[in-house]
C-alpha atoms as a PDB file:
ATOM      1  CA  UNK A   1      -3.882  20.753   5.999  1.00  0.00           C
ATOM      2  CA  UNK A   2      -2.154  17.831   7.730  1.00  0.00           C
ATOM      3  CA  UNK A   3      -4.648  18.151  10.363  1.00  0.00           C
ATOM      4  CA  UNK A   4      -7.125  18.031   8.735  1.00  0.00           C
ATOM      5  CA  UNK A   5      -5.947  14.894   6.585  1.00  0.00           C
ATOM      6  CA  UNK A   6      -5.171  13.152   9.911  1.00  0.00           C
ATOM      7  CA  UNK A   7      -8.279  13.608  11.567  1.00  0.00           C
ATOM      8  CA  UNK A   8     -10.194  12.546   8.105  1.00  0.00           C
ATOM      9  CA  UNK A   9      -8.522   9.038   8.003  1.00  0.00           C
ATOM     10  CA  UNK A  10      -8.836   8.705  12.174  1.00  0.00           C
ATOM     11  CA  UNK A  11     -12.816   8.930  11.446  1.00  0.00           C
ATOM     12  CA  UNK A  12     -12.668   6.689   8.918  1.00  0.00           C
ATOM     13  CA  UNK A  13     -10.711   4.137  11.052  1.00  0.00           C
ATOM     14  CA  UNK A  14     -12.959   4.839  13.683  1.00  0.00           C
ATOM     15  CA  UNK A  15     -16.126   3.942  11.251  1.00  0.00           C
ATOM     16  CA  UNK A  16     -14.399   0.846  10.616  1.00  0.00           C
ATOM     17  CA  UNK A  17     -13.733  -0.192  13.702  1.00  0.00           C
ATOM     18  CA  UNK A  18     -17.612  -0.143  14.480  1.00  0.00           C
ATOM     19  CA  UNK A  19     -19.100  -2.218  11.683  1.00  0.00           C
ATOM     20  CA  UNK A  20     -15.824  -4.531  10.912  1.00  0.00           C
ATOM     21  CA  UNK A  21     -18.056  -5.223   7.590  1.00  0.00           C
ATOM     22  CA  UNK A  22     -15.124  -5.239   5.364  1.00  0.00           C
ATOM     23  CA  UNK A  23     -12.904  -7.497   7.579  1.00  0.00           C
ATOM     24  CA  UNK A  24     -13.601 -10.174   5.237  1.00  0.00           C
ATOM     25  CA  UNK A  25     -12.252  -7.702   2.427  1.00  0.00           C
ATOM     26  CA  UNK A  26      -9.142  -6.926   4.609  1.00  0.00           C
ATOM     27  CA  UNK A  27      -8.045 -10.824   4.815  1.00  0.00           C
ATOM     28  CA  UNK A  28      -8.353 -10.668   1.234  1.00  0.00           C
ATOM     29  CA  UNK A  29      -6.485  -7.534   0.532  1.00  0.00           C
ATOM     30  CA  UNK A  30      -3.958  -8.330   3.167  1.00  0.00           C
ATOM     31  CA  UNK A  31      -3.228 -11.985   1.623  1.00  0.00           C
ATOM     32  CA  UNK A  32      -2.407 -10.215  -1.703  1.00  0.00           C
ATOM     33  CA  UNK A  33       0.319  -7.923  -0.155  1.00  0.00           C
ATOM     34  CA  UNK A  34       1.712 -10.636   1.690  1.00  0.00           C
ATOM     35  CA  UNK A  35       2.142 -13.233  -1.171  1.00  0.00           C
ATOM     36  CA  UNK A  36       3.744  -9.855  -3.423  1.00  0.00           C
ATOM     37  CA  UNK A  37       5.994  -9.514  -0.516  1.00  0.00           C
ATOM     38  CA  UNK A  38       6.741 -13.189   0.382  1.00  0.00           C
ATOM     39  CA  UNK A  39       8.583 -12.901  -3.882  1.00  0.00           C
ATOM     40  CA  UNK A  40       9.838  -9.511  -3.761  1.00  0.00           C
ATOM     41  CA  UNK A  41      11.284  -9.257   0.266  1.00  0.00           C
ATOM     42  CA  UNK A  42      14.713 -10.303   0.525  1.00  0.00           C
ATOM     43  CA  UNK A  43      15.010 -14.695   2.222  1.00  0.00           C
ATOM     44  CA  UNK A  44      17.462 -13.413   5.579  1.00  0.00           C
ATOM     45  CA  UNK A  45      15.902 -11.005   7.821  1.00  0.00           C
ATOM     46  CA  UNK A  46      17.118  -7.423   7.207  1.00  0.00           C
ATOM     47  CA  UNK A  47      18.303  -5.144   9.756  1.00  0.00           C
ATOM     48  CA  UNK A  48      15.615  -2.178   9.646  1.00  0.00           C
ATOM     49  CA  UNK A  49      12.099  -1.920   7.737  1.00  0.00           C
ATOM     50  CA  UNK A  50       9.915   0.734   7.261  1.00  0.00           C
ATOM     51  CA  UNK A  51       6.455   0.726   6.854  1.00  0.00           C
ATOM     52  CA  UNK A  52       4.930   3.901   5.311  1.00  0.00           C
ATOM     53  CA  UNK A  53       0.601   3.904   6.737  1.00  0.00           C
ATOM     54  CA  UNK A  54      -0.786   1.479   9.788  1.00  0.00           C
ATOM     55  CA  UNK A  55      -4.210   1.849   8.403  1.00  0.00           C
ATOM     56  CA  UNK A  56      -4.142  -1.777   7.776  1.00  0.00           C
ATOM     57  CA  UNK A  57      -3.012  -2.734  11.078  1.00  0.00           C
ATOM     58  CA  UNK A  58      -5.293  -0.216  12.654  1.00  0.00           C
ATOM     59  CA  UNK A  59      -8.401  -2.101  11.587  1.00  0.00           C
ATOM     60  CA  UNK A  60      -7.343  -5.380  10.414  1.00  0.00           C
ATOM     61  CA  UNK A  61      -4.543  -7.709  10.747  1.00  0.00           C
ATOM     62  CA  UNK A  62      -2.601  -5.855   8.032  1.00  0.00           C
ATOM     63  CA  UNK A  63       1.273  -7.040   7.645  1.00  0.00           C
ATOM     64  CA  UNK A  64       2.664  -7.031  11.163  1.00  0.00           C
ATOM     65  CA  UNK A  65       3.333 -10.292  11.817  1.00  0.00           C
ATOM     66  CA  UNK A  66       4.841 -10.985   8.438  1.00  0.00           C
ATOM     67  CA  UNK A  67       7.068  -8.417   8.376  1.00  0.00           C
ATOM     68  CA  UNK A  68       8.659  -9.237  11.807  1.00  0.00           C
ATOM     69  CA  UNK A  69       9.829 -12.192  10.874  1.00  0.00           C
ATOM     70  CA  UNK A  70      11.541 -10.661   7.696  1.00  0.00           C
ATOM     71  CA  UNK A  71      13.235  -7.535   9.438  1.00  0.00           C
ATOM     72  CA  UNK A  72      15.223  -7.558  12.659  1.00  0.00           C
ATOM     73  CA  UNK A  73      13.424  -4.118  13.251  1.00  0.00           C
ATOM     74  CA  UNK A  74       9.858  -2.454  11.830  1.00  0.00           C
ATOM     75  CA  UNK A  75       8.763   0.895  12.050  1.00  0.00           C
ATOM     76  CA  UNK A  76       5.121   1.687  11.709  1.00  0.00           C
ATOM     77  CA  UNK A  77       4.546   5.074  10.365  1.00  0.00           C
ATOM     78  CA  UNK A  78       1.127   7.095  10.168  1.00  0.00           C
ATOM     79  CA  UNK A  79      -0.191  10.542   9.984  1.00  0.00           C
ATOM     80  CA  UNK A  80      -2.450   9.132  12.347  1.00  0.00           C
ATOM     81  CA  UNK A  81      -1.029   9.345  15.884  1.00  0.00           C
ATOM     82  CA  UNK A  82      -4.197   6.891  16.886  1.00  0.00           C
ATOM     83  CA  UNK A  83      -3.624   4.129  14.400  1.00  0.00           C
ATOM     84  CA  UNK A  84      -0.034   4.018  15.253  1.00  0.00           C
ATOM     85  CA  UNK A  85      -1.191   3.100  18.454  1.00  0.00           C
ATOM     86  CA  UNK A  86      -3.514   0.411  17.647  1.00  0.00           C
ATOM     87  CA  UNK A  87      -1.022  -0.836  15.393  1.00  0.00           C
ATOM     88  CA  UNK A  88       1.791  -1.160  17.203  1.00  0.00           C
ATOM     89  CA  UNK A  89       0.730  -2.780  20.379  1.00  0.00           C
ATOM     90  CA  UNK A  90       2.080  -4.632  23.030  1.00  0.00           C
ATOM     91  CA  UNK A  91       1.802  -7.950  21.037  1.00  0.00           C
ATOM     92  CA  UNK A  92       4.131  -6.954  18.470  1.00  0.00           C
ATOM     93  CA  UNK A  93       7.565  -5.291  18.699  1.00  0.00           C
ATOM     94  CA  UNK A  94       7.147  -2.859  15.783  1.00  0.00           C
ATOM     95  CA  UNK A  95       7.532   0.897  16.600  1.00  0.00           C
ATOM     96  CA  UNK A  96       5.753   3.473  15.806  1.00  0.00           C
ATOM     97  CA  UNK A  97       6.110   6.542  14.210  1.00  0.00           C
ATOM     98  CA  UNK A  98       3.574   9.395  13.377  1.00  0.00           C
ATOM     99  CA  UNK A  99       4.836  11.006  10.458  1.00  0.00           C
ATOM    100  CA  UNK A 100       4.127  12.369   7.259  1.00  0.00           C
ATOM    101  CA  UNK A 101       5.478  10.544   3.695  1.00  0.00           C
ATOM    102  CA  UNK A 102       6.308  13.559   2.588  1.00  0.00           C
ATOM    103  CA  UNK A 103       8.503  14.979   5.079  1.00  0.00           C
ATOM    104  CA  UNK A 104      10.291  11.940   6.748  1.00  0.00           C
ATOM    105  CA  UNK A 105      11.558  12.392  10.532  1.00  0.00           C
ATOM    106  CA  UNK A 106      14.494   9.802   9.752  1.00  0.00           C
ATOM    107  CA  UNK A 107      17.862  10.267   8.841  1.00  0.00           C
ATOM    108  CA  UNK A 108      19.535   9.646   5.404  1.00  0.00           C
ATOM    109  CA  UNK A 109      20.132   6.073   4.621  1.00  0.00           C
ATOM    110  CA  UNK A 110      18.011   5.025   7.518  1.00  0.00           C
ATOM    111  CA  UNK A 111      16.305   1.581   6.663  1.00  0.00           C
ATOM    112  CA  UNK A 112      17.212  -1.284   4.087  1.00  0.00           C
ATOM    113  CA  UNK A 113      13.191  -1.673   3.054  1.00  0.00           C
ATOM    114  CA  UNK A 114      10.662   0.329   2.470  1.00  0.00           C
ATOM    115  CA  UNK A 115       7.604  -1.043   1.843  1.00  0.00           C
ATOM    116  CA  UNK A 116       4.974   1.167   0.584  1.00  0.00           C
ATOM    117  CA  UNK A 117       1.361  -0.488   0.127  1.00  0.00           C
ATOM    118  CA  UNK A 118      -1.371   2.091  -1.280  1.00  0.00           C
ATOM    119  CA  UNK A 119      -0.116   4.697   0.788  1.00  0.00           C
ATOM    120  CA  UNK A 120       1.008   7.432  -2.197  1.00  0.00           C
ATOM    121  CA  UNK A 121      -2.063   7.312  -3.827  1.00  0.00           C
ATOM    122  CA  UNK A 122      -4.516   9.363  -1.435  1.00  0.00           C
ATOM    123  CA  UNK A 123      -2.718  12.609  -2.075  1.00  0.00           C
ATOM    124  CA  UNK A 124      -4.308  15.261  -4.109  1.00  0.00           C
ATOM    125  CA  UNK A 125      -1.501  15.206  -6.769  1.00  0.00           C
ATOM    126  CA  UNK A 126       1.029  13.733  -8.965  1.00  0.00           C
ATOM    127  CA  UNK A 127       4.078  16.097  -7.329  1.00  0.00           C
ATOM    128  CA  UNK A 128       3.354  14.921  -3.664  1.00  0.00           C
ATOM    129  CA  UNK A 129       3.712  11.422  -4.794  1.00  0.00           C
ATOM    130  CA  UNK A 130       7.442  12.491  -6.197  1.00  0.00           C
ATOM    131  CA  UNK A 131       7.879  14.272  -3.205  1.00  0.00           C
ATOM    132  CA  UNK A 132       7.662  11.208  -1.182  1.00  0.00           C
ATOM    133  CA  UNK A 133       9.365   8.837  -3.358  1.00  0.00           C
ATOM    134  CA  UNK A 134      12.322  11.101  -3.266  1.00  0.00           C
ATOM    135  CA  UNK A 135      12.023  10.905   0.600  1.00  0.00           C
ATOM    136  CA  UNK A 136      11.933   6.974   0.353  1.00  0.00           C
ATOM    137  CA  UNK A 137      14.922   7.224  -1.540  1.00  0.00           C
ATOM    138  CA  UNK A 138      16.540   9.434   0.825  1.00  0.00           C
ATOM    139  CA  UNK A 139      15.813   7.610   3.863  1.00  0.00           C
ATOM    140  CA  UNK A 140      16.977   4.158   2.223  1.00  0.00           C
ATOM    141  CA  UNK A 141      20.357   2.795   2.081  1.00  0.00           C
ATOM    142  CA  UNK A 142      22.321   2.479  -1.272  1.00  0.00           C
ATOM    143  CA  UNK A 143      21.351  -1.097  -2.898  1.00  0.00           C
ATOM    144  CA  UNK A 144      17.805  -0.889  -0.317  1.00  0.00           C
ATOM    145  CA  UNK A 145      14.786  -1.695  -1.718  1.00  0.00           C
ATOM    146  CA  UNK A 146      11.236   0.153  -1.790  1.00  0.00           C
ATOM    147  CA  UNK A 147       7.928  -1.827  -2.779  1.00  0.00           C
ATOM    148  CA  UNK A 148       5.484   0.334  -3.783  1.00  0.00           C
ATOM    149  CA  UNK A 149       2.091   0.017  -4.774  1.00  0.00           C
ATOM    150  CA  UNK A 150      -0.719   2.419  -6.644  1.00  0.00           C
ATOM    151  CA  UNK A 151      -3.773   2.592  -7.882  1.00  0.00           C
ATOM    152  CA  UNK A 152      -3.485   1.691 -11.596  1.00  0.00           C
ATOM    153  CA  UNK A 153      -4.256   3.812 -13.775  1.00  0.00           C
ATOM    154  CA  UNK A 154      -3.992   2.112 -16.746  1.00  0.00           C
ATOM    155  CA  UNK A 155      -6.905  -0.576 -15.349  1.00  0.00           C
ATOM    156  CA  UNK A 156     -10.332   1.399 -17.237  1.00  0.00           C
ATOM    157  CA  UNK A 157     -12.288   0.887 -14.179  1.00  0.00           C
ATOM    158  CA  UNK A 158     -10.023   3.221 -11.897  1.00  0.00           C
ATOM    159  CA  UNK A 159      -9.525   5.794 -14.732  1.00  0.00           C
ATOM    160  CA  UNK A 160     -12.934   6.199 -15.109  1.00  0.00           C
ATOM    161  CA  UNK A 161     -13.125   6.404 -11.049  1.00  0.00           C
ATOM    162  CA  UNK A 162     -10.630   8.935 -10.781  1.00  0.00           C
ATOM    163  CA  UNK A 163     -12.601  11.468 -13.277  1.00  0.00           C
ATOM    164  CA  UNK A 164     -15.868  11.220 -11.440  1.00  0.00           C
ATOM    165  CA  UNK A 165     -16.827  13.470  -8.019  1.00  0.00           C
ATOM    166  CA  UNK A 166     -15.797  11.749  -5.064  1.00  0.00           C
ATOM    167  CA  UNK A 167     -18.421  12.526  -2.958  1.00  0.00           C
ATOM    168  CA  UNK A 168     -20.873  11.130  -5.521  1.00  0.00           C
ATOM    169  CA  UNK A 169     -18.754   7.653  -5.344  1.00  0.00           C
ATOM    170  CA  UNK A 170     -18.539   8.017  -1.478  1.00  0.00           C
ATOM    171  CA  UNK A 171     -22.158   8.491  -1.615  1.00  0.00           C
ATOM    172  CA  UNK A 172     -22.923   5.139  -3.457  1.00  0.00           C
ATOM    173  CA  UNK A 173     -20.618   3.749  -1.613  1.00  0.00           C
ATOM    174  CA  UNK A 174     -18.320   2.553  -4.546  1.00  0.00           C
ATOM    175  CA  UNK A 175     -15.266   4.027  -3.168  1.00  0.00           C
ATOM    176  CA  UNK A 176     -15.258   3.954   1.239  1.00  0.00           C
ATOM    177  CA  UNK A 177     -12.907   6.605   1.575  1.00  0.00           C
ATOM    178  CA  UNK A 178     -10.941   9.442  -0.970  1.00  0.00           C
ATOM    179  CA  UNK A 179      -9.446   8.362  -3.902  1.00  0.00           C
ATOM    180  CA  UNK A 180      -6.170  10.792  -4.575  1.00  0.00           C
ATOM    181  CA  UNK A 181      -3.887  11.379  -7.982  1.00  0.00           C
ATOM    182  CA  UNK A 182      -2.327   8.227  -9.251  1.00  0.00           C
ATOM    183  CA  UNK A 183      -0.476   6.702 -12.464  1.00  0.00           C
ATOM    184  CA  UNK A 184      -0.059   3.918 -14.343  1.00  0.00           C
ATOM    185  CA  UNK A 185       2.929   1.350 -14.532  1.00  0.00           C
ATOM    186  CA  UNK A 186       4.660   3.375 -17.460  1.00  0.00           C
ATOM    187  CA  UNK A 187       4.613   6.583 -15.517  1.00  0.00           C
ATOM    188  CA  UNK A 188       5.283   4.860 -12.580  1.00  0.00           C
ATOM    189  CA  UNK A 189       8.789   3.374 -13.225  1.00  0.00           C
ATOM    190  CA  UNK A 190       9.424   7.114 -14.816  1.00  0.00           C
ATOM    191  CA  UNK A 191       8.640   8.810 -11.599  1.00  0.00           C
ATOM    192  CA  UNK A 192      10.776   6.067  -9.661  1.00  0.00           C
ATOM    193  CA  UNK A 193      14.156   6.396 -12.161  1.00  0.00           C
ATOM    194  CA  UNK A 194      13.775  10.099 -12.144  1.00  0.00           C
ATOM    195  CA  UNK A 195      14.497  10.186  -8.424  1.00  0.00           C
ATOM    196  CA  UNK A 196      17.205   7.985  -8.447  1.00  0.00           C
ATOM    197  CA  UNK A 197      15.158   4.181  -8.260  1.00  0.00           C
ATOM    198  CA  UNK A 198      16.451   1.187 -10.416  1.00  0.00           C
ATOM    199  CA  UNK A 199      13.455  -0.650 -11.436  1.00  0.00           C
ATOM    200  CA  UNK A 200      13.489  -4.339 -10.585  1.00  0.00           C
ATOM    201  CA  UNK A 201      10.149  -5.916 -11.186  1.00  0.00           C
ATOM    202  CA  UNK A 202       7.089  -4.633 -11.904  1.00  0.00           C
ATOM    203  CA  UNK A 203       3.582  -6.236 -11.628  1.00  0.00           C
ATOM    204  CA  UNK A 204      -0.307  -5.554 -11.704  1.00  0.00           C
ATOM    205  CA  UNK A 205      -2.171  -7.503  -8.398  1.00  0.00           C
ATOM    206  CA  UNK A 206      -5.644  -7.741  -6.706  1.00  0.00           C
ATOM    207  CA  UNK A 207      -7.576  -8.672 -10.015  1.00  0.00           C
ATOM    208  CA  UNK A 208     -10.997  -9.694  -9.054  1.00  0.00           C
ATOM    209  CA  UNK A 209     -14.096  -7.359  -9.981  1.00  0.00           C
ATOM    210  CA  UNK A 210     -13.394  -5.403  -6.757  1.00  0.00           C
ATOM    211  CA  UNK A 211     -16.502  -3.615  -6.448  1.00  0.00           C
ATOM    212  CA  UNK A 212     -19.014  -6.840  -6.463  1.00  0.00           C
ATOM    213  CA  UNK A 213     -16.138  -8.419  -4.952  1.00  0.00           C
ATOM    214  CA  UNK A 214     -16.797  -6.032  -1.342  1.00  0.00           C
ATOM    215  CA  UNK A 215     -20.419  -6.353  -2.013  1.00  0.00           C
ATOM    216  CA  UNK A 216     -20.233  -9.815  -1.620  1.00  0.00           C
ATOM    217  CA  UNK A 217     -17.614  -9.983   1.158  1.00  0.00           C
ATOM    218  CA  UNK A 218     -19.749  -7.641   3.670  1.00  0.00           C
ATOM    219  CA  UNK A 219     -22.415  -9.951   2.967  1.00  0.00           C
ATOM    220  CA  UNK A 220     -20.862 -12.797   3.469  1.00  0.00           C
ATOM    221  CA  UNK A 221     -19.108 -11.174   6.722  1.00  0.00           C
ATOM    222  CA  UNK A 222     -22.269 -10.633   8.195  1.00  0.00           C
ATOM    223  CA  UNK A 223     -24.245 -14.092   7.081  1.00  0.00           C
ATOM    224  CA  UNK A 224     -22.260 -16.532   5.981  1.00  0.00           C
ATOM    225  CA  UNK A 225     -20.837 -19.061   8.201  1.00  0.00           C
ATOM    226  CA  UNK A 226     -16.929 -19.558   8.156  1.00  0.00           C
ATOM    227  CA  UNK A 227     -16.438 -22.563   6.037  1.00  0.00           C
ATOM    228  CA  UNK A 228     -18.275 -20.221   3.453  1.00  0.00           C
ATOM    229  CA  UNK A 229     -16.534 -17.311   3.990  1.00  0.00           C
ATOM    230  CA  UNK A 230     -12.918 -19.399   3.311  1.00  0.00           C
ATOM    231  CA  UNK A 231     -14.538 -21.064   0.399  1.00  0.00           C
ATOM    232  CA  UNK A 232     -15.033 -17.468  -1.106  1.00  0.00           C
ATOM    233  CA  UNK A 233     -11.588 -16.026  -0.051  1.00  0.00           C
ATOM    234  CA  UNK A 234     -10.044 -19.483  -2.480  1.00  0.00           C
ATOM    235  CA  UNK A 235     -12.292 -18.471  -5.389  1.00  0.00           C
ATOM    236  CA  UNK A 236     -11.034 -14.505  -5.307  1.00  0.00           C
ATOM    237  CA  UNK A 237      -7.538 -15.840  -5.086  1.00  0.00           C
ATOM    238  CA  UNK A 238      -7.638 -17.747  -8.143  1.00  0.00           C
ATOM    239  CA  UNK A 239      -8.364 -14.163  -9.994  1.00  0.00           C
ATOM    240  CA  UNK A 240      -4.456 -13.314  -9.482  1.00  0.00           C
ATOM    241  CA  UNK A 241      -3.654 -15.767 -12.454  1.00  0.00           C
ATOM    242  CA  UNK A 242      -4.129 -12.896 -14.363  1.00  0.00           C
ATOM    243  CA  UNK A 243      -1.260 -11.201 -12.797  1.00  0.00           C
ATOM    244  CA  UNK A 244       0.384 -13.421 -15.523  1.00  0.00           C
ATOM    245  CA  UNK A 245      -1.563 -12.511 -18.725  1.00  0.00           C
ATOM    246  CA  UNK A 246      -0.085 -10.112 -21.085  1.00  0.00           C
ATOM    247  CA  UNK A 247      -3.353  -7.767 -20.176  1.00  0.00           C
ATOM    248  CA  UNK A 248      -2.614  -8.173 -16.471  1.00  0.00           C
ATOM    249  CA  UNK A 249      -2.506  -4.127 -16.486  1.00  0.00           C
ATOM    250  CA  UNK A 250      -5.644  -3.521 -17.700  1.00  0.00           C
ATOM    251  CA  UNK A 251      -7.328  -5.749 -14.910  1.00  0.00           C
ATOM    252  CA  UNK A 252      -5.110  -5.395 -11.685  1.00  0.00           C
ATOM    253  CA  UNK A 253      -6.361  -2.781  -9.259  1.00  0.00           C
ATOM    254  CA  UNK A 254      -2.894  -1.935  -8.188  1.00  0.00           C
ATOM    255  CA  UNK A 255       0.408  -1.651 -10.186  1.00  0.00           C
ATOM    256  CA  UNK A 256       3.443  -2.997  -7.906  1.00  0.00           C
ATOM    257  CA  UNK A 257       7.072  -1.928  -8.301  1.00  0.00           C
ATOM    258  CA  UNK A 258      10.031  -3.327  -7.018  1.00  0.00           C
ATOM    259  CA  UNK A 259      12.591  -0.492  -6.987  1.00  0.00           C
ATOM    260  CA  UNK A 260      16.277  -0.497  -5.639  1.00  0.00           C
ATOM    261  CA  UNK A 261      18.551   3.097  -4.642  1.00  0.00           C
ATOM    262  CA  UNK A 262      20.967   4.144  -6.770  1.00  0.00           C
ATOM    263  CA  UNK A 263      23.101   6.997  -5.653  1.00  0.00           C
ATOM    264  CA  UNK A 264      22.993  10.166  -7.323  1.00  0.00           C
ATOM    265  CA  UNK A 265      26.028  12.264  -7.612  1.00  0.00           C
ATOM    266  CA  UNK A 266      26.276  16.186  -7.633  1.00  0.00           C
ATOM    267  CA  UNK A 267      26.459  16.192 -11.397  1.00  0.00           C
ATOM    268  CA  UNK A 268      23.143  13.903 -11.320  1.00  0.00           C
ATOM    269  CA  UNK A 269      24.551  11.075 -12.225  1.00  0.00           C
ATOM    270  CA  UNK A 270      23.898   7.524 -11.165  1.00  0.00           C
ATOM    271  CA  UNK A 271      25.942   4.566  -9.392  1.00  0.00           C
ATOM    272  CA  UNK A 272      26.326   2.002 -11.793  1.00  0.00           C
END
């Protein structure tokens, strides 16, 4: 199974690789995570950071550079033992690590971050994604922080995505590669407390109408000259306003949590 998962997401790297048509999309996509993690990261550099995919960095820019210079140490982990190696090349000093979420190679209480962008919701269901947030919280200090972001479920456009046939989306090219089990805030900050999290802050981010809004970009990508191209990245930015409206969850894409470890004791209990 983990074979075959790995060598699913190396094909689609590969595919993207070869048209780049959505590296308009990417600079997008990648300027949202970075201004959630320029709030939520913590001012002084901490001591070790872990990444949880390097699909981003794999066929984009992703979050490299930014999170060297807010961590003394990043690791870069995939299932994919080829993006880890385009991601973490000789122009950064991140390491890599090919590993799967839900089984974590580190030790307890290895890192002081986590951060955790869209990589829990492409399994098949809810119980992996518990599975690897109680490995996040095993593999993070007490008091570290995880980031984590999901597919919302609570936005009507991705529940009604998640009940209709893959291949059929895949086909018409609404989603580019598979969709997996996913929850809304609510659920969300119940799955986090239930294995030991402290909720800190919780969000809803990338608002724009993403499906014209990756139409558009590939078009643009492939026609439009530059000045046009950051003309259109401005306008989608001024969508996450909305990430400040009280129906912020019904039109974000992704629900972000800001989580912290609490210790659990033998009788289940938490630190206070």
């Amino acid at each position: 199974m983990i074979l075959e998962e790995t060598s699913y997401w190396e094909s689609i790297g590969d595919e993207w690789k070869k048209t780049r048509q959505d590296r308009l999309w990417r600079k997008h996509s990648d300027a949202i995570n970075q201004s959630l993690l320029f709030r939520w990261l913590p001012q002084q550099p901490v001591p070790r950071l872990l990444k949880t995919d390097t699909f981003d960095e794999a066929v984009g820019e992703g979050l490299t550079r930014f999170l060297q210079a807010r961590a003394h140490s990043v690791v870069g982990m995939d299932l994919s033992f080829k993006n880890v190696q385009l991601a973490c090349h000789a122009e950064t000093s991140v390491r890599g690590a090919c590993a799967d979420v839900r089984d974590l190679p580190f030790r307890r209480e290895s890192f002081d971050v986590v951060v955790s962008n869209s990589t829990l919701d492409h399994f098949q269901t809810l119980d992996e994604i518990t599975v690897s947030l109680r490995e996040l919280h095993r593999v993070l200090r007490k008091d570290g922080q995880l980031i984590v972001t999901l597919d919302n479920l609570a936005n009507p456009t991705i529940a009604a995505r998640n009940h209709l046939p893959f291949k059929l989306l895949n086909r018409l090219g609404i989603v580019p590669y598979f969709v997996g089990a996913t929850c809304g805030p609510w659920r969300l900050q119940k799955l986090l407390r239930e294995v030991g999290f402290e909720v800190r802050d919780v969000t809803a981010v990338l608002h724009c109408p993403r499906i014209i809004a990756v139409l558009v970009a590939k078009l643009l990508c492939s026609r439009a000259k530059p000045p046009v191209q950051k003309h259109f990245l401005r306008w989608l930015q001024t969508f996450e306003r909305m990430s400040q409206w009280p129906t912020r969850y019904l039109t974000g894409h992704f629900i972000a949590v800001l989580a912290e470890k609490r210790q659990i004791h033998p009788g289940g209990a938490l630190d206070d």
